[in-house]
Every structure is written in C-alpha cells, then in structure tokens.
Protein backbone atom coordinates (compact mmCIF):
# COMPACT_ATOMS: atom_id res chain seq x y z
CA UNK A 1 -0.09 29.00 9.86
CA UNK A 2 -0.99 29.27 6.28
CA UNK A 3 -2.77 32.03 4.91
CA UNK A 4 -5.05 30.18 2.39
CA UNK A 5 -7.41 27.91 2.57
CA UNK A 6 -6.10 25.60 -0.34
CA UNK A 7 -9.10 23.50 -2.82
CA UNK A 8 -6.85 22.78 -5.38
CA UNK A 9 -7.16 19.64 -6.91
CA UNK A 10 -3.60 18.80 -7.15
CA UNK A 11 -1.18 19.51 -6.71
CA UNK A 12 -3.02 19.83 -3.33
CA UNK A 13 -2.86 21.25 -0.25
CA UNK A 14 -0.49 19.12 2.60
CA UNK A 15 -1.68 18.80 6.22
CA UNK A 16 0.12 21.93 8.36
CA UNK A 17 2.18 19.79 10.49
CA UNK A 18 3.72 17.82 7.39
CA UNK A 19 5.14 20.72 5.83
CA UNK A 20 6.69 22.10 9.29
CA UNK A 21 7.78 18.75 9.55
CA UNK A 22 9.65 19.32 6.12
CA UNK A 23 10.75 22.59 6.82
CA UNK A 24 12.37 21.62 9.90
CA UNK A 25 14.31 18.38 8.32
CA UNK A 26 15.01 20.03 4.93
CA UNK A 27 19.06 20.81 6.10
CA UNK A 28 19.47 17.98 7.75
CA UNK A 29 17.42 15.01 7.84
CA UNK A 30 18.47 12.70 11.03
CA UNK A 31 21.40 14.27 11.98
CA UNK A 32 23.18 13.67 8.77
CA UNK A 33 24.31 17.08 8.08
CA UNK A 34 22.49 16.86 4.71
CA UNK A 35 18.96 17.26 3.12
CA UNK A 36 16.97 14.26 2.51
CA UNK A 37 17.32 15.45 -1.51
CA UNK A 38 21.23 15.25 -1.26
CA UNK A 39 21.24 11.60 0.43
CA UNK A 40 21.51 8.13 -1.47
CA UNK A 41 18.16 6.37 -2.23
CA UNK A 42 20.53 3.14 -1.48
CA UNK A 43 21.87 4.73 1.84
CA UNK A 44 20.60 2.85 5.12
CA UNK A 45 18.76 6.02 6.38
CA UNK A 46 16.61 5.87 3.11
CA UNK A 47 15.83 2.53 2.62
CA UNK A 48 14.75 2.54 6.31
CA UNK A 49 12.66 5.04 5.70
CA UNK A 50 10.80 3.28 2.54
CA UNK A 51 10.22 0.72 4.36
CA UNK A 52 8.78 1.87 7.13
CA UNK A 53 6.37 4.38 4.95
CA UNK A 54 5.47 1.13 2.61
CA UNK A 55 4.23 -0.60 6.34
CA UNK A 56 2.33 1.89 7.35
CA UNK A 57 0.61 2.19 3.51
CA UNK A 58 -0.05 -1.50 4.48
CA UNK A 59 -1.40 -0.69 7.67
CA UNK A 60 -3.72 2.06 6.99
CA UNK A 61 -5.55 0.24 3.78
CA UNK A 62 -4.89 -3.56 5.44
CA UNK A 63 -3.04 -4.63 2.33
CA UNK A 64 -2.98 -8.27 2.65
CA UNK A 65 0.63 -9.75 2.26
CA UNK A 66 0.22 -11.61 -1.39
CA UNK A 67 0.50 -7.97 -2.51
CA UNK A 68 3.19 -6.02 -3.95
CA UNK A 69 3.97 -2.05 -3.03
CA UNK A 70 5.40 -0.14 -5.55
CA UNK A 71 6.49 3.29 -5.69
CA UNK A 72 6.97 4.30 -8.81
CA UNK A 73 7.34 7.73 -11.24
CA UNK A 74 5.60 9.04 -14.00
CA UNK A 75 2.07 9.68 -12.64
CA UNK A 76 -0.94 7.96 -13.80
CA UNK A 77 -0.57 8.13 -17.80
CA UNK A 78 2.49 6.71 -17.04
CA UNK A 79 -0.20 3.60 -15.44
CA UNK A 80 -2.23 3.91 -18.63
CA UNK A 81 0.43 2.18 -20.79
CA UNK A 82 1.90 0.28 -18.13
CA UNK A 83 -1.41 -1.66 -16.90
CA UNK A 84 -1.80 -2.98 -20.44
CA UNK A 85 1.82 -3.67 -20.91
CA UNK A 86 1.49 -5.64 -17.68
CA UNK A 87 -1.48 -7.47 -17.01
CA UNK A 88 -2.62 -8.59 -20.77
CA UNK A 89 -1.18 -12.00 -20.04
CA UNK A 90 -1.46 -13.55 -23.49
CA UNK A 91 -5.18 -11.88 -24.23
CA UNK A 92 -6.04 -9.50 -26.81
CA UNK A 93 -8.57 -7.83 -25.50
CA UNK A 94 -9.39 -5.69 -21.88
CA UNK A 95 -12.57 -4.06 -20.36
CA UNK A 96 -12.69 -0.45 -19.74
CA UNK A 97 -15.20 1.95 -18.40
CA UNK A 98 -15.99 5.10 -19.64
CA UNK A 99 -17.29 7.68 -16.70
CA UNK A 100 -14.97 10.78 -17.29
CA UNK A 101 -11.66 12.75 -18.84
CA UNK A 102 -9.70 10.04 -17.38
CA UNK A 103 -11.06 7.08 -17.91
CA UNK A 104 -11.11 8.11 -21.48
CA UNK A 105 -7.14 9.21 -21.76
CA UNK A 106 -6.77 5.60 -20.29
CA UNK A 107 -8.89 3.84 -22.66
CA UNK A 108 -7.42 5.17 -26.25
CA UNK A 109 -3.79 5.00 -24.26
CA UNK A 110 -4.34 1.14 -23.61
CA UNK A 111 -5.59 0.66 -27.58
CA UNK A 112 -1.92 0.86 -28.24
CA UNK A 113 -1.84 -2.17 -27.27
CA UNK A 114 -4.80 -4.35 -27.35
CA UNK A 115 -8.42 -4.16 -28.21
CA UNK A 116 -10.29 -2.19 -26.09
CA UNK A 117 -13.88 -3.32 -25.08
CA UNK A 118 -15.54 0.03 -23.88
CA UNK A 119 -18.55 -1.70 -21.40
CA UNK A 120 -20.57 1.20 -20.59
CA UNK A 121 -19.92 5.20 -21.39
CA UNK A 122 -21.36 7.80 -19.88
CA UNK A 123 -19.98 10.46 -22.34
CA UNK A 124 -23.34 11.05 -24.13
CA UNK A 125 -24.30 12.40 -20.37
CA UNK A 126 -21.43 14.75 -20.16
CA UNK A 127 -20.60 12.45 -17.36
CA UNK A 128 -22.74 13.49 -15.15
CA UNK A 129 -23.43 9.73 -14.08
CA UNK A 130 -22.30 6.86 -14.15
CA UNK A 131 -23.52 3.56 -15.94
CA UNK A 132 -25.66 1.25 -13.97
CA UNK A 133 -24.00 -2.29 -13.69
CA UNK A 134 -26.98 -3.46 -15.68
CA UNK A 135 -26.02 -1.67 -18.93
CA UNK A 136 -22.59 -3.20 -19.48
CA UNK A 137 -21.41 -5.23 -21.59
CA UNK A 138 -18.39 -6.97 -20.44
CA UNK A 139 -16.17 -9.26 -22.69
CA UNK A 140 -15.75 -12.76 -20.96
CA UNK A 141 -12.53 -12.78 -23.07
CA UNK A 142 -11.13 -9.81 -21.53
CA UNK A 143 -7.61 -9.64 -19.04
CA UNK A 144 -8.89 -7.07 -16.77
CA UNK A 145 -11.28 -4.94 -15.97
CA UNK A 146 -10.37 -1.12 -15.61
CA UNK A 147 -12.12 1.57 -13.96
CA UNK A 148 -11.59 5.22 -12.45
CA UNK A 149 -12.93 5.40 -9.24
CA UNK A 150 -12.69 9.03 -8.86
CA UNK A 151 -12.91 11.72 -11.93
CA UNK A 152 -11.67 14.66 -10.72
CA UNK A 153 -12.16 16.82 -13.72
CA UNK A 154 -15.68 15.51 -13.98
CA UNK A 155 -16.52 15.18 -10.39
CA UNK A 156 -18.16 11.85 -9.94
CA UNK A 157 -17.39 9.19 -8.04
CA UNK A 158 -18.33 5.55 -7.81
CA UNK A 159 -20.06 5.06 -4.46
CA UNK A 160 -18.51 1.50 -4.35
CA UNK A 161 -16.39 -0.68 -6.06
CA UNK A 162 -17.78 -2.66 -9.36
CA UNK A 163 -18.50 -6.19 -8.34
CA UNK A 164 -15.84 -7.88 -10.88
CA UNK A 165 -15.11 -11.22 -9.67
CA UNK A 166 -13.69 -13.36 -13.21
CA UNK A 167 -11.51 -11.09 -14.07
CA UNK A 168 -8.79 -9.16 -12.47
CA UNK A 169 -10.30 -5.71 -11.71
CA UNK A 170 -7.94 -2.04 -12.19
CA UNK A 171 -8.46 0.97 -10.88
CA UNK A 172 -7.19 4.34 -10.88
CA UNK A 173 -7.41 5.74 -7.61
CA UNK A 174 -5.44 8.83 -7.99
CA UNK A 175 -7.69 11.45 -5.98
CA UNK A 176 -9.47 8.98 -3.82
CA UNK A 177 -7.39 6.12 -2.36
CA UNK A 178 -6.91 6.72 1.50
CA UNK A 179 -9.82 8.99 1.72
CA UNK A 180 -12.37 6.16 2.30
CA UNK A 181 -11.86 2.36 3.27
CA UNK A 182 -11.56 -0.13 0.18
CA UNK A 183 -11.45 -3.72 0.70
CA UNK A 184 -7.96 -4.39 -1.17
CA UNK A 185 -8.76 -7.91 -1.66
CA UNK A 186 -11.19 -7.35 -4.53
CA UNK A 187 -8.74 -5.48 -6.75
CA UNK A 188 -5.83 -7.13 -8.93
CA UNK A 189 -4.13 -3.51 -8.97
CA UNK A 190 -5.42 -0.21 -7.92
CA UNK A 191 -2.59 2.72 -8.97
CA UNK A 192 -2.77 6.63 -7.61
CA UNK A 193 -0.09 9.91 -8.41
CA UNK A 194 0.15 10.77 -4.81
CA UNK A 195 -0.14 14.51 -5.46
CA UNK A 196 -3.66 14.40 -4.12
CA UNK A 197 -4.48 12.68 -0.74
CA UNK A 198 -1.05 10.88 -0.57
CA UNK A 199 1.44 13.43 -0.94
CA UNK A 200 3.36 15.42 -3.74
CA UNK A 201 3.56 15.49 -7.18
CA UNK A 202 6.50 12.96 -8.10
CA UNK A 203 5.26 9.30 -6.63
CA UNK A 204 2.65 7.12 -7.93
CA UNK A 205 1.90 3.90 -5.80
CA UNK A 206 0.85 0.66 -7.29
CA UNK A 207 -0.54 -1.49 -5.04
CA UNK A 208 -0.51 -5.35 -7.36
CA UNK A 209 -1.48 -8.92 -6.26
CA UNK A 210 1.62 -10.86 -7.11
CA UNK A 211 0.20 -13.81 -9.62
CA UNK A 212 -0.02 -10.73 -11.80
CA UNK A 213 2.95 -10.09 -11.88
CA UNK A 214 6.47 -11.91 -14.10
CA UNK A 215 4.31 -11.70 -17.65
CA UNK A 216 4.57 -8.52 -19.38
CA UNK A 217 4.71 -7.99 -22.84
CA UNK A 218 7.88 -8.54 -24.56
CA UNK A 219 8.16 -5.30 -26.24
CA UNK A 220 7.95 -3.70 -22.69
CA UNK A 221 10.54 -1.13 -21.34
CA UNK A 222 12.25 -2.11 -18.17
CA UNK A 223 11.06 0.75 -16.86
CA UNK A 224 7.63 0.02 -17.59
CA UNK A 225 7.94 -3.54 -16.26
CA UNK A 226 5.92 -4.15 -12.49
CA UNK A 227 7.77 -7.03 -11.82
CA UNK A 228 11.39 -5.68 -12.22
CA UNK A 229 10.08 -2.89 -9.83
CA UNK A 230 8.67 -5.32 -7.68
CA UNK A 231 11.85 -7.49 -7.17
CA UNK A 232 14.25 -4.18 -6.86
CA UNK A 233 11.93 -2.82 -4.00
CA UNK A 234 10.84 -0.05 -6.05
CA UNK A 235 14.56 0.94 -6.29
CA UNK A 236 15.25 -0.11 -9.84
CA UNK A 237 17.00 3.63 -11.07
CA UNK A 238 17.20 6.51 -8.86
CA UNK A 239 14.15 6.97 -6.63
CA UNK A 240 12.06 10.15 -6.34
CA UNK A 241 13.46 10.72 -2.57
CA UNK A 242 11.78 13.86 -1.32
CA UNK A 243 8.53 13.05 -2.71
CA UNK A 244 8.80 9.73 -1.17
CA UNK A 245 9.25 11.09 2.11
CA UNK A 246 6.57 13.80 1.94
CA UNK A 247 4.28 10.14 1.53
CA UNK A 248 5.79 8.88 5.03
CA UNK A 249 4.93 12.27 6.48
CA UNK A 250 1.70 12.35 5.08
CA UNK A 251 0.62 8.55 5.78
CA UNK A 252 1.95 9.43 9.73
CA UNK A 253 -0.58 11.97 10.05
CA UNK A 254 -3.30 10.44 8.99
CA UNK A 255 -2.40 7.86 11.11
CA UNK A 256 -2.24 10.46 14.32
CA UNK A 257 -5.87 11.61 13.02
CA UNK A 258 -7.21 8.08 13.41
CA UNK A 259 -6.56 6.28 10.30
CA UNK A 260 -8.65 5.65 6.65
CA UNK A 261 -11.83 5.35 8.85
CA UNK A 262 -11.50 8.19 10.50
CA UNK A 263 -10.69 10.55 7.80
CA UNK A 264 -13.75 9.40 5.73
CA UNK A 265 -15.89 10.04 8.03
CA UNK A 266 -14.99 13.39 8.25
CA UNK A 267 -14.70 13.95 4.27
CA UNK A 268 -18.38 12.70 4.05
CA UNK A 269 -19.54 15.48 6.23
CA UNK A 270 -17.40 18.46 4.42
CA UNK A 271 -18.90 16.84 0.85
CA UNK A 272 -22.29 16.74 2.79
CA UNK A 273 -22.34 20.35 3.98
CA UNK A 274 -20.88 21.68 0.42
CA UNK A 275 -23.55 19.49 -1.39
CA UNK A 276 -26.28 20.79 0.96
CA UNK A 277 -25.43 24.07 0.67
CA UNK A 278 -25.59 23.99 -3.41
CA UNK A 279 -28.40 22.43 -3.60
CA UNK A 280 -30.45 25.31 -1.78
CA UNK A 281 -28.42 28.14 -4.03
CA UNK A 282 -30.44 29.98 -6.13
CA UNK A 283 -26.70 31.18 -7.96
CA UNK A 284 -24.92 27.92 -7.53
CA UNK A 285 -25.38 23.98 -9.21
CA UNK A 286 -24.27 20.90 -9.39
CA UNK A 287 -25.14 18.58 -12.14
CA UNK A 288 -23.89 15.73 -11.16
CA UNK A 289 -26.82 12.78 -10.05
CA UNK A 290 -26.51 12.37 -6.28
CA UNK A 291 -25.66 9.15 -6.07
CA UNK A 292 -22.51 9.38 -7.91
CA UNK A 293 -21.28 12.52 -6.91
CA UNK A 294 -17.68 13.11 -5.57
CA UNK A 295 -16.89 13.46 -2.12
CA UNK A 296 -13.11 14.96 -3.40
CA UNK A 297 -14.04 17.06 -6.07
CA UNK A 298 -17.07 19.62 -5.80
CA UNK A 299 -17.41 20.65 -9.78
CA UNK A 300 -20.15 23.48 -9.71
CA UNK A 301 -21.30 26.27 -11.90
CA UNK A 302 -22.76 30.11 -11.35
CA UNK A 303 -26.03 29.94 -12.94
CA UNK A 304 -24.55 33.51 -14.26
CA UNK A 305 -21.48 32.81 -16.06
CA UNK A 306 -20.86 36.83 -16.29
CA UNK A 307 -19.87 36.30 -12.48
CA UNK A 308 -17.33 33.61 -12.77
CA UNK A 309 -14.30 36.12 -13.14
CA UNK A 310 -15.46 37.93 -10.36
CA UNK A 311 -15.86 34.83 -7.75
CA UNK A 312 -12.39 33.70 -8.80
CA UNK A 313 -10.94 37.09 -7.94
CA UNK A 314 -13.28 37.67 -4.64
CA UNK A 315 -12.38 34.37 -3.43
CA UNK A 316 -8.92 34.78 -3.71
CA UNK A 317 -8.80 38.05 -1.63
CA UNK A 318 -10.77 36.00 0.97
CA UNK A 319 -7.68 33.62 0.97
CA UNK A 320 -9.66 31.11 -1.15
CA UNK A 321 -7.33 29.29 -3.56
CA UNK A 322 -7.45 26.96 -6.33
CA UNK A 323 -11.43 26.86 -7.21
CA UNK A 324 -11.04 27.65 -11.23
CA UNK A 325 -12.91 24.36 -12.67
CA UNK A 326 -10.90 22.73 -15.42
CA UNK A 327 -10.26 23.92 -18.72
CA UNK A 328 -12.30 21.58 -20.40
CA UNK A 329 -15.39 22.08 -17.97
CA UNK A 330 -15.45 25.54 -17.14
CA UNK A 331 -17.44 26.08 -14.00
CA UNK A 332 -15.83 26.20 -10.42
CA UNK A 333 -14.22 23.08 -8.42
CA UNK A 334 -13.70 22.93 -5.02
CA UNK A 335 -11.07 19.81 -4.05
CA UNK A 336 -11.51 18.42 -0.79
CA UNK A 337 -9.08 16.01 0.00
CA UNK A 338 -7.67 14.43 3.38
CA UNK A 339 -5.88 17.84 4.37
CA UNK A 340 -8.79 20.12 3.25
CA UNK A 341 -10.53 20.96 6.83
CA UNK A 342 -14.16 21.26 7.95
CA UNK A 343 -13.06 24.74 8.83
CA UNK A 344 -12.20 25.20 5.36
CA UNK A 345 -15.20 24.09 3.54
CA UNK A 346 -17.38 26.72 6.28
CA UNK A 347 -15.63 28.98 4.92
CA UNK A 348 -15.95 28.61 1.72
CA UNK A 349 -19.61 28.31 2.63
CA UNK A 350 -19.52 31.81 4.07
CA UNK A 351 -18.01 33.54 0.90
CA UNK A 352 -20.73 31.51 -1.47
CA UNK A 353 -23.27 32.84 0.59
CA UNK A 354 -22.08 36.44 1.35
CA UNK A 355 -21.46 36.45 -2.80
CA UNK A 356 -24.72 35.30 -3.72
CA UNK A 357 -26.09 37.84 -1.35
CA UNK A 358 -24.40 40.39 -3.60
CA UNK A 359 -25.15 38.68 -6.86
C-alpha cells in the first residue's frame, strides 16, 4: 500500500492497482524480455496496445466515430498554439473565455496568431465565478469558441458545457475529462495533459471532429499539424510509450470501477463532503460561488495565514501530501481526482478538524 494519501494536483496520484500493474510489467512487458520503455512504438505489441487503449477512451466517453483520437506530446500550452494554428480555417478572429490562470495563458498564446475576442472575464472577480451566458459577447465572425472547463489553479468549474451551437466549440479539459460524463457531440475538440485523471505527465489527448481537420495554417510546424497526427495514428515521430501505457492502465480501471458514470458519482460526494465541511469551519474558506465551484480542485484558505506553514508541515506527518495552493494563489488546494478516494478526503476531514481544534 502507499503511505500517503496523495491531493496533488498533478502530477497526481495513480489508482494502487495501476502502479503494481507497472511495477510488475516494468522488466518485461508480455513476455518480451524487455521493458515497455525499451520496445518500438512501431513494434506489433505497441501498436496493439494503442489501439486497444484509444477503444476503450472511445468507450468510456462514447466518442462517436466522425472523431479523431490523438495522442499527442507537449501538454496543454503545447494545445494553446496548436488550436489556433488548426482550427482558424481562413478567419481572423476566435472567441475565448476568460474564467482563470489558464484560460488566460491560452488567450494571449492564441493572439500570436489571430485576433482574440475575449467574451466574458471574470478576472476583475479574482475568478471566483464565472460569467453568466448573458454577459458575453460573442463575435459571429469568430472560428471557434474556446473555453477551460476546469481551472485548477483557480478552482472553479463550469457546471456544464456552454451552449455554442454556430461555431465550433474548444475546450481544455485537462483536470476534468473522464471525471464526469460530457456529451462529445457538442464539442469540435476538447484537449487534456493526462497527468491528472488520465494518467502521467507525458500524453495529452485530443479528441477532434474530422471536418476540422486538413486546414491548418501554412506557417504551421508538422509537428503542430492535427491532421498529419491524425493520418499517422498519432505515430508521426517517436511516441511517448510508457506514458501511453500508464493511460491504458488507467482507462482499464476505471473501467473495472464502473465507468465515467460511476466515478462521478463518487467525485460529487468527496467534493460534497469537503465543501460541507468548509463551509461550517470557523478556520477554513472557500471563496469560490457555489455554483461554479470545482469538484477536482478544493482551493481554500486559513482565515489565519500565520498557520499555513504549520498545516503544510502537520499534514504531511499525517501522510497528507500535495495540499500547498499555487504560487500565484497562496492558500491550500486539495486535488481530488478519479484515484483520490472517499477514504482519503475523511481523512483529510479528520486532520482539518483535529487542527482547527488546536488552532
């Protein structure tokens, strides 16, 4: 067993059973005599393996066929240039929404290349919200729409998807996709780094409806290009192996746990406890309006600030790991994604309270 109970907010913490899983193949992956890492990404073992992780990615989020699969490198800023680059199609001009750190690295990345039309920004609020529908102002000239549907640094979280119909709609979906269902079918592209729900750091998935795809910009690198990706089976240069099989692992087991449904049921309680229990803390808060607020990432603060060095260190001997907020927040975070258990979030519970009983 491990000895931590991991709320890191990625890299995160695997389910147990994938990393014995690892362990156990890491010399020799199906009786090769070799690691996974030391095998050809063109070998038949490998691209069987791609495969069948890319159908059961299909599977779990009921990806309808008209839609390309791509696993890629290079993380999500990586997806901030290439989305652009991409999906422009001849327009000058794209949508973007402004609800956290992301969303904001995404927008000034993409005016590199076109005019960005910020709708709605919710930067004046310190993010703590995000823009009603009824306060944007959308382009009708724009390519896409883009959108974060998760800010992990922030810690909100759109409750559902924007209703964008006219134009294609983007999302990054780093920290949420696979922890809830989506209906695929309204997005043009939705990318995610893995390193969160998925797997580990080293794939990003791009999941792209293919009349999107074959009209990039001309001044784009190969590399950068969807639709070389796309007709190479994501095997245009040297693939990011393990981290490609750490996916499979990972998409397995949340298949043995029941699937997308499943798993968001149970991440809706764990948010609900943590939420609950904040919200009755005379130490603890959360500033983020109710409606918006993330069921991955808990961002809260000690009314106290004088204690925050002290809860970090506490926590740690209790084998809590990974709750320092981000740098540019401050404040405490508490990640919990697919593999973070309702056992861990009690007790996590159990150390807020028996420190604020202290305090």
């Amino acid at each position: 067993m491990t000895s931590a109970y991991n709320f890191n907010a990625g890299p995160a913490g695997l389910p147990e059973s994938v990393l014995q899983q690892a362990k156990a193949e890491l010399l020799d992956w199906q009786n090769l005599g070799a690691s996974l890492m030391e095998i050809s990404h063109r070998s038949s073992e490998f691209m069987a393996m791609a495969r069948e992780t890319e159908q059961d990615l299909r599977e779990l989020l009921n990806i309808p066929d008209n839609y390309k699969i791509l696993f890629l490198q290079g993380g999500g800023r990586s997806q901030f240039s290439m989305v652009p680059l991409n999906l422009l199609r001849g327009k000058t001009t794209a949508d973007y929404l402004d609800t956290g750190m992301w969303s904001s690295m995404a927008l000034k990345e993409a005016m590199r290349y076109t005019h960005v039309n910020i709708v709605a920004s919710s930067a004046d609020q310190q993010y703590r919200t995000i823009p009603k529908p009824s306060t944007w102002y959308k382009n009708p000239d724009a390519a896409y729409f883009h959108y974060v549907d998760n800010e992990t640094v922030n810690g909100n979280e759109c409750p559902t998807p924007p209703n964008i119909t006219d134009v294609p709609l983007v999302c990054d979906m780093s920290s949420n996709l696979l922890s809830r269902v989506i209906d695929i079918k309204k997005f043009g592209l939705i990318y995610a780094a893995a390193q969160k729900n998925i797997g580990i750091s080293g794939v990003t998935i791009v999941i792209v409806r293919e009349d999107l795809l074959g009209d990039a910009l001309p001044i784009t690198p190969m590399m950068f290009n969807y639709t070389l990706h796309a007709n190479a089976h994501s095997l245009l240069n040297t693939s990011p192996t393990f981290a490609w099989y750490i996916t499979g692992l990972v998409l397995k087991w949340l298949k043995e746990q029941g699937g997308v449904q499943s798993i968001e049921k149970i991440n809706a309680q764990k948010a609900k406890k943590l939420y609950g229990y904040l919200d009755n803390s005379s130490l603890y808060e959360n500033h983020i309006e109710p409606t918006y607020r993330s069921r991955m990432n808990v961002v809260f603060k000690l009314k106290d600030e004088n204690l925050n060095a002290s809860f970090l260190v506490e926590a740690k001997a209790a084998g809590l790991i990974g709750l320092k907020g981000h740098q540019f927040i401050g404040g405490m975070r508490a990640s919990l994604y697919n593999a973070v258990s309702a056992q861990a979030v009690d007790a996590l519970i159990a150390f807020m309270r028996e420190f604020e009983r202290k305090a």
